[in-house]
Protein backbone atom coordinates (compact mmCIF):
# COMPACT_ATOMS: atom_id res chain seq x y z
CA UNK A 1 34.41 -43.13 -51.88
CA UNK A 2 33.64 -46.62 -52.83
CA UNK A 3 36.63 -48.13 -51.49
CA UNK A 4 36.36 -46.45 -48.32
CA UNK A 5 32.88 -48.00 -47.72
CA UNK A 6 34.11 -51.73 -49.23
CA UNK A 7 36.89 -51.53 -46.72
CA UNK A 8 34.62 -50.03 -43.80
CA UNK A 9 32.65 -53.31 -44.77
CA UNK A 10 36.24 -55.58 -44.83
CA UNK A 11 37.34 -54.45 -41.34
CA UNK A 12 33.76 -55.07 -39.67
CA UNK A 13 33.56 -58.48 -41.49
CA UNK A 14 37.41 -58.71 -39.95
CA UNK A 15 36.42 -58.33 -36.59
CA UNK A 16 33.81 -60.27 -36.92
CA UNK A 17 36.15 -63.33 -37.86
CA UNK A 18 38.06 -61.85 -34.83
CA UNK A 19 35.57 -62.44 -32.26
CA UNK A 20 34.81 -65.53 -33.57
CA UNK A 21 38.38 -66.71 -33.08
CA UNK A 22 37.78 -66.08 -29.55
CA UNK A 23 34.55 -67.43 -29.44
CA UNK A 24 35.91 -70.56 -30.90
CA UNK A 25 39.25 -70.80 -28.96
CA UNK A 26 36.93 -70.11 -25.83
CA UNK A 27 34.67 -72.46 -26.21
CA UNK A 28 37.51 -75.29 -26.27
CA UNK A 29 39.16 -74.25 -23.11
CA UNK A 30 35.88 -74.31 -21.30
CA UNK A 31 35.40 -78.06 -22.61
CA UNK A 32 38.72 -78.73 -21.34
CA UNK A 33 37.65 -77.78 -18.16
CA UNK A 34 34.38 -78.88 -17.73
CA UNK A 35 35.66 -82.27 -18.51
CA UNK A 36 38.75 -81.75 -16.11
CA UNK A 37 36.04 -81.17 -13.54
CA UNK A 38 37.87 -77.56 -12.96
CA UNK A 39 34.48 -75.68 -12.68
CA UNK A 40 31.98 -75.72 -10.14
CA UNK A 41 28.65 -77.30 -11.97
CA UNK A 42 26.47 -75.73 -9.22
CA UNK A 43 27.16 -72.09 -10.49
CA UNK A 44 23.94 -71.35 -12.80
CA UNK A 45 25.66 -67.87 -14.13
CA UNK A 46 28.65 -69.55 -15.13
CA UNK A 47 26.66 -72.54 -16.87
CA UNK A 48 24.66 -69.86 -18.35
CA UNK A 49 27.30 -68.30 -19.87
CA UNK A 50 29.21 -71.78 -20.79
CA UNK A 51 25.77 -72.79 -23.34
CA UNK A 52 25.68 -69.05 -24.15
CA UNK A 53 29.51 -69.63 -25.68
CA UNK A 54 28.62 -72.94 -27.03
CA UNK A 55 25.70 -71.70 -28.74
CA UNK A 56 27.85 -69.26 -30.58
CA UNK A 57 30.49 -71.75 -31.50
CA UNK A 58 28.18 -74.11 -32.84
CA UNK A 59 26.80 -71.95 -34.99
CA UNK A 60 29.89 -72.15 -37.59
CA UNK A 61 31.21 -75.24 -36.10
CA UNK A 62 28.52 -77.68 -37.44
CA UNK A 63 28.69 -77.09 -40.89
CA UNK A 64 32.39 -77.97 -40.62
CA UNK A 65 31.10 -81.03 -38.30
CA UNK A 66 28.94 -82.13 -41.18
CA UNK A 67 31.38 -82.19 -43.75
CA UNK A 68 34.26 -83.88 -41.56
CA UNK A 69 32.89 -86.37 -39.31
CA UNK A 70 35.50 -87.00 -36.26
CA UNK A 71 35.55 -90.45 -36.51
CA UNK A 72 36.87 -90.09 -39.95
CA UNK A 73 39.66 -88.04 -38.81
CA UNK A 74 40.50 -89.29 -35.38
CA UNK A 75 38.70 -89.52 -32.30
CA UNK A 76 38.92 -85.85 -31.72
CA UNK A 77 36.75 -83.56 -32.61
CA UNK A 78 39.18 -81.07 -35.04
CA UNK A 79 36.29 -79.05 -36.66
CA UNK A 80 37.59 -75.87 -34.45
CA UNK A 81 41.09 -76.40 -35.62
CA UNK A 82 39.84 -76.25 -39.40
CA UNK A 83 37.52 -73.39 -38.69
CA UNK A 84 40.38 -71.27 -36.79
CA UNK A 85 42.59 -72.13 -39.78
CA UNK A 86 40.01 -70.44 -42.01
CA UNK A 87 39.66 -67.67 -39.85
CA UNK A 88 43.08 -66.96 -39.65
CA UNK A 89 43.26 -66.99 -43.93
CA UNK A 90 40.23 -64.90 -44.29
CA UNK A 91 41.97 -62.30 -41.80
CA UNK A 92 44.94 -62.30 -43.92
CA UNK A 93 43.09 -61.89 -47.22
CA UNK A 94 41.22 -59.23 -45.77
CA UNK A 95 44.13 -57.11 -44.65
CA UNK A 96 45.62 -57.41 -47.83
CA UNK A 97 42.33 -56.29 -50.29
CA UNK A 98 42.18 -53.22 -47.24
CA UNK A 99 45.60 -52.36 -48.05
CA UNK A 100 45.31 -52.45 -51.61
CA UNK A 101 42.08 -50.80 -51.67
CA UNK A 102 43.78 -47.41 -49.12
């Protein structure tokens, strides 16, 4: 019964991670276009929902900001490449305590 309910608790925590993959990866593609000057700046639902994805991303992306400044790597910022890195290794260390837990 317990490890039923720790792995109910695993896989929520996994898609969790999931959508913040997406949020993440998202949030860099819409950069990429705002500063392409792809999207229309005069559309207030789609600016709306470009801060509402930004707000999400920043929410785990500055603590990784804090602790590697850009200009120490390179001019880029990379702190979404490091976070989807540690998404991606949490995900697989999840599915593997599931699995040995069912």
């Amino acid at each position: 019964m317990v490890a039923i309910l720790i792995s109910a608790f695993l896989m929520v925590l996994k898609y969790a991670f999931d959508f913040m993959v997406y949020v993440v990866i998202a949030d860099v593609v819409l950069s990429w276009l705002i500063f392409a000057r792809v999207l229309d700046n005069r559309n207030q639902f789609l600016w709306s929902l470009i801060g509402g994805i930004n707000k999400l991303a920043n929410i785990v992306l500055d603590p990784i900001r804090k602790k590697i400044p850009a200009s120490l790597v390179s001019p880029m910022d990379l702190s979404p490449f490091f976070l989807l890195l540690l998404l991606v290794f949490f995900n697989h260390v999840i599915n593997g305590v599931v699995r040995k837990l069912l």
